[in-house]
N, C-alpha and C. Protein backbone atom coordinates (compact mmCIF):
# COMPACT_ATOMS: atom_id res chain seq x y z
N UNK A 1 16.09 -57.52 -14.06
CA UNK A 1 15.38 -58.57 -14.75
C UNK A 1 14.35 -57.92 -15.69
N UNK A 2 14.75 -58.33 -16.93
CA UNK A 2 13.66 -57.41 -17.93
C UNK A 2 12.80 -58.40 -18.22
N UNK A 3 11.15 -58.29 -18.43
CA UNK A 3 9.74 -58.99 -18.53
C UNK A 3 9.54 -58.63 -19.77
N UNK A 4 9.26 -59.46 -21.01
CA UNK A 4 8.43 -59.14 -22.16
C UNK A 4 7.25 -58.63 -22.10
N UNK A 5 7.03 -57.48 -23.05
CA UNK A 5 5.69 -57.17 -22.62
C UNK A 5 4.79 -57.96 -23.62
N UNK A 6 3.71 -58.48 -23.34
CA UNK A 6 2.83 -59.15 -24.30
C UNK A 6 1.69 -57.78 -24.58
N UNK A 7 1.50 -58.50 -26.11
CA UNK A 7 0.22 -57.50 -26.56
C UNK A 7 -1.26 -58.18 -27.00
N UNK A 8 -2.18 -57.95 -27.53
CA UNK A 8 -3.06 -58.85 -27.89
C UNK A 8 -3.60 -60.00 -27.57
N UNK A 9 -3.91 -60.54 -27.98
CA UNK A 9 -4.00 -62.08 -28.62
C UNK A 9 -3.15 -63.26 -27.12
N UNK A 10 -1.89 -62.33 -27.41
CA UNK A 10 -0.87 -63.37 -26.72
C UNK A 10 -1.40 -62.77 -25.18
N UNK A 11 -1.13 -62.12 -24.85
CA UNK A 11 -1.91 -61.62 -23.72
C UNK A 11 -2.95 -61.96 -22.98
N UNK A 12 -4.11 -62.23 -23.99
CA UNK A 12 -5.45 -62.70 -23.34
C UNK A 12 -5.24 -64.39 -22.84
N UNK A 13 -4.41 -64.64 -24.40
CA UNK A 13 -4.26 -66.11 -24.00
C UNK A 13 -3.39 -66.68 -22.76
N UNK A 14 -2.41 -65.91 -22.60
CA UNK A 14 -2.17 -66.18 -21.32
C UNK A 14 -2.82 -66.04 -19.75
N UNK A 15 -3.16 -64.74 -20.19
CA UNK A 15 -3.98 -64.50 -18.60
C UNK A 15 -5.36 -66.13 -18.95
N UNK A 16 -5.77 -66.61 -19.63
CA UNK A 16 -6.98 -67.40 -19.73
C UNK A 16 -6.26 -68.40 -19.38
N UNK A 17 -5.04 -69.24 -19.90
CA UNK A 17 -4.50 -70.21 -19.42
C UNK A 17 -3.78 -70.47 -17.67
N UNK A 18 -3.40 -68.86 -17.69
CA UNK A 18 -3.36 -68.83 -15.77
C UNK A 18 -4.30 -69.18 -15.36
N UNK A 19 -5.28 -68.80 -15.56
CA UNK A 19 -6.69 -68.67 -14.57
C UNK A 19 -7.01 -70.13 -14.57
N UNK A 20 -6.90 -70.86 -15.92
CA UNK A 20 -7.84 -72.42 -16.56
C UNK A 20 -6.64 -73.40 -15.61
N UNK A 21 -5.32 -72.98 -15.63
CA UNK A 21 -4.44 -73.88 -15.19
C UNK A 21 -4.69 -73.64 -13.18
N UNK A 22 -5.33 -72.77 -13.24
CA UNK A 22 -4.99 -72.36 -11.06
C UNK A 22 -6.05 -73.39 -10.95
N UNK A 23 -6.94 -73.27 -11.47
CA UNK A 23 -8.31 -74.30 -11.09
C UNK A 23 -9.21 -74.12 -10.09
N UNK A 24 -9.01 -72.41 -9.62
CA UNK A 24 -10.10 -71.62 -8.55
C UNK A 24 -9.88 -69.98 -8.90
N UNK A 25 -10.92 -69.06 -8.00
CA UNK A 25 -10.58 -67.69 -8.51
C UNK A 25 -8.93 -67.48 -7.72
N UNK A 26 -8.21 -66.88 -8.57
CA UNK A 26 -7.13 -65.99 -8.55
C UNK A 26 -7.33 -64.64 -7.97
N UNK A 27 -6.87 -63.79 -6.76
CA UNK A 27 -6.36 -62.38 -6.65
C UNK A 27 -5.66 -61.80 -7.71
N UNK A 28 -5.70 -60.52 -7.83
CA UNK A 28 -4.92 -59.63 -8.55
C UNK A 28 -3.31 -60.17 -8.55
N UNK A 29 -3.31 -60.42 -7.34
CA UNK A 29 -2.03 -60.01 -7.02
C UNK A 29 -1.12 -61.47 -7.26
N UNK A 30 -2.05 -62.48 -7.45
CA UNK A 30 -1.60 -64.24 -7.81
C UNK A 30 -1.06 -64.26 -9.26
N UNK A 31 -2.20 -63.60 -10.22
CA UNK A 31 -2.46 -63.48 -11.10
C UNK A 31 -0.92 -62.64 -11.86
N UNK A 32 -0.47 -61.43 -11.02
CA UNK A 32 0.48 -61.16 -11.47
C UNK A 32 1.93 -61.73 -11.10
N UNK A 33 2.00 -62.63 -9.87
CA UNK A 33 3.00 -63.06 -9.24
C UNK A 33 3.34 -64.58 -10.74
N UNK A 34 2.03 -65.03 -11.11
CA UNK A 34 2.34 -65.93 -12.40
C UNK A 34 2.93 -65.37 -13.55
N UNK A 35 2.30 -64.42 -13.69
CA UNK A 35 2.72 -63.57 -15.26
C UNK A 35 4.23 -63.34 -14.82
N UNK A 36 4.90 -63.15 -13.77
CA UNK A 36 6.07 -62.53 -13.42
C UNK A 36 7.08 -63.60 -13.51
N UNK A 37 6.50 -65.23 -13.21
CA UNK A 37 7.08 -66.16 -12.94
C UNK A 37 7.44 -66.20 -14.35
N UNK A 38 6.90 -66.33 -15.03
CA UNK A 38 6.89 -66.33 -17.19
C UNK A 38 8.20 -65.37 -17.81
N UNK A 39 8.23 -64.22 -16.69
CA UNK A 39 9.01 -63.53 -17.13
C UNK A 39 8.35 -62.62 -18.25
N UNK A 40 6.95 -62.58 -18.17
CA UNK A 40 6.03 -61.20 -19.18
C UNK A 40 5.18 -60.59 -18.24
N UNK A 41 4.89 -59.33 -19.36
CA UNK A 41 4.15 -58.48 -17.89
C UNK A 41 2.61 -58.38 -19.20
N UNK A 42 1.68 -58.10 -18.54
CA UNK A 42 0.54 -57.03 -19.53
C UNK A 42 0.60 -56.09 -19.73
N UNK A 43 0.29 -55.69 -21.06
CA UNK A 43 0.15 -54.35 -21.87
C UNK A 43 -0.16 -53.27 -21.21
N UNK A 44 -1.19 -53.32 -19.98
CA UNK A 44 -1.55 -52.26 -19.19
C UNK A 44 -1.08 -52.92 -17.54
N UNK A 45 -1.31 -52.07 -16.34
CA UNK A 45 -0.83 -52.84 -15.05
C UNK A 45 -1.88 -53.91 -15.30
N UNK A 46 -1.49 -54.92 -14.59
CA UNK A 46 -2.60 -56.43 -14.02
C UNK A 46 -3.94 -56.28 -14.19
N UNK A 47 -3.75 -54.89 -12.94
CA UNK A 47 -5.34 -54.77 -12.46
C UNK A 47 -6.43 -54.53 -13.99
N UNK A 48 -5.80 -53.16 -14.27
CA UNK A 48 -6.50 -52.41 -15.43
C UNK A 48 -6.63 -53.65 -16.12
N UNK A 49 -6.18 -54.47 -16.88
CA UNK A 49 -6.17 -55.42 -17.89
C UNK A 49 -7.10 -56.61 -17.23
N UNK A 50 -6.72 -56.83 -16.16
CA UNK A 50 -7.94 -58.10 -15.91
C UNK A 50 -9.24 -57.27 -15.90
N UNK A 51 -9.34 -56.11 -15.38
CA UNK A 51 -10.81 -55.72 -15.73
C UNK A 51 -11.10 -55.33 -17.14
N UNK A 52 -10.45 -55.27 -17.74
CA UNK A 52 -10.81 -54.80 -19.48
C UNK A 52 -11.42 -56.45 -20.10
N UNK A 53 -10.43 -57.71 -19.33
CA UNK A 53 -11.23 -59.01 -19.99
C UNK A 53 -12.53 -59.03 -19.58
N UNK A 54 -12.63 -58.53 -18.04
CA UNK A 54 -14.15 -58.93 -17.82
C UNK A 54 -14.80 -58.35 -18.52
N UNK A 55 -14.60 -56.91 -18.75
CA UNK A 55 -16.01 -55.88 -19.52
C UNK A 55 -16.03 -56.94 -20.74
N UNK A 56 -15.41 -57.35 -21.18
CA UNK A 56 -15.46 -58.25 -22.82
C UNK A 56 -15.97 -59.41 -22.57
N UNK A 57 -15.86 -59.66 -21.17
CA UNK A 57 -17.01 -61.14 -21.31
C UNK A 57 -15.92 -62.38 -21.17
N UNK A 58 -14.85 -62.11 -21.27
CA UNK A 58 -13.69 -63.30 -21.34
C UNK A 58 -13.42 -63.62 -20.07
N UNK A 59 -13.05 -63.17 -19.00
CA UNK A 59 -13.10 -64.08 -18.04
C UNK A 59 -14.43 -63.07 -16.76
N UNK A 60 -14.47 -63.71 -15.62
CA UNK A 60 -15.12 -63.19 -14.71
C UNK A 60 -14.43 -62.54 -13.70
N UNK A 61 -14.98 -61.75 -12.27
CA UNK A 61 -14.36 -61.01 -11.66
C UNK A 61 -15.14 -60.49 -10.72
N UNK A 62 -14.98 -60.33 -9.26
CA UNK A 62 -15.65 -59.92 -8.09
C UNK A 62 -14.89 -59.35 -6.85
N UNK A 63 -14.99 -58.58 -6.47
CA UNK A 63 -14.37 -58.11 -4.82
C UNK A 63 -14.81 -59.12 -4.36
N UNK A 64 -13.76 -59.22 -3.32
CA UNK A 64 -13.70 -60.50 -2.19
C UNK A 64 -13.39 -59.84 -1.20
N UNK A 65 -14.03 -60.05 -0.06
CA UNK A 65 -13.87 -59.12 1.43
C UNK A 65 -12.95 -60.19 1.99
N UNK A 66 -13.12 -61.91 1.90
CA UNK A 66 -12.24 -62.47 2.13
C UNK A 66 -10.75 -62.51 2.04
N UNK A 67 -10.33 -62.32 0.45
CA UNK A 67 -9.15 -61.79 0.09
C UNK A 67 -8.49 -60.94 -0.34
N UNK A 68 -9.82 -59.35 0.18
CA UNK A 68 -9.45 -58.23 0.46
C UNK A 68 -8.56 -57.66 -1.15
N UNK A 69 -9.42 -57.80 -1.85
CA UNK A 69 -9.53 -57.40 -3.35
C UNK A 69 -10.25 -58.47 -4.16
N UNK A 70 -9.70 -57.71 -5.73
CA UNK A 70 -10.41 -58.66 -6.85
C UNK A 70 -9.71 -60.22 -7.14
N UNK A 71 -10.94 -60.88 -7.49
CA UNK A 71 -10.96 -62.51 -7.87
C UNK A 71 -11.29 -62.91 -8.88
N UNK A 72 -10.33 -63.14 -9.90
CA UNK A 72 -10.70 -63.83 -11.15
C UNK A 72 -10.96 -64.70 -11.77
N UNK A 73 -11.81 -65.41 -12.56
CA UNK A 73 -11.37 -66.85 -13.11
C UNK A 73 -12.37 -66.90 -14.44
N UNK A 74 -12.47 -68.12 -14.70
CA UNK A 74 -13.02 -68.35 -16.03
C UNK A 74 -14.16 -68.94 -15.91
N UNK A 75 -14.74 -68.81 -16.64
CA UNK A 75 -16.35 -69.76 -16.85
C UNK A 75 -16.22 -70.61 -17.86
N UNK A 76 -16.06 -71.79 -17.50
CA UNK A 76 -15.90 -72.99 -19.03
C UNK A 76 -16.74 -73.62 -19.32
């Protein structure tokens, strides 16, 4: 099964519409199980790339001891 890779633009906008459409923080690992469902992957692995949005301010992000990694989502 081959995954498009997204670049840019298309990229951010998707990971922002996962997060806006889950309607709570997302795991790493949710986050990529959606992108996979789409049939696209990100430009870099999951992880690396959801933390490159946070340093930019686009979405948010925290360790969770609860779900035993990172938690993402958006601030609207």
């Amino acid at each position: 099964m081959d995954y498009r890779r997204l670049e840019g633009n298309e990229a951010v906008e998707l990971i922002l519409s996962v997060l806006r459409e889950a309607g709570r923080p997302m795991t790493t690992r949710e986050v990529q199980k959606e992108t996979e469902k789409r049939m696209v992957r990100c430009p870099d692995s999951t992880a690396v790339f959801l933390n490159r949005l946070r340093l930019h301010g686009l979405i948010s992000g925290e360790r969770s001891k609860d779900r035993r990694g990172w938690i993402w989502w958006v601030e609207d």
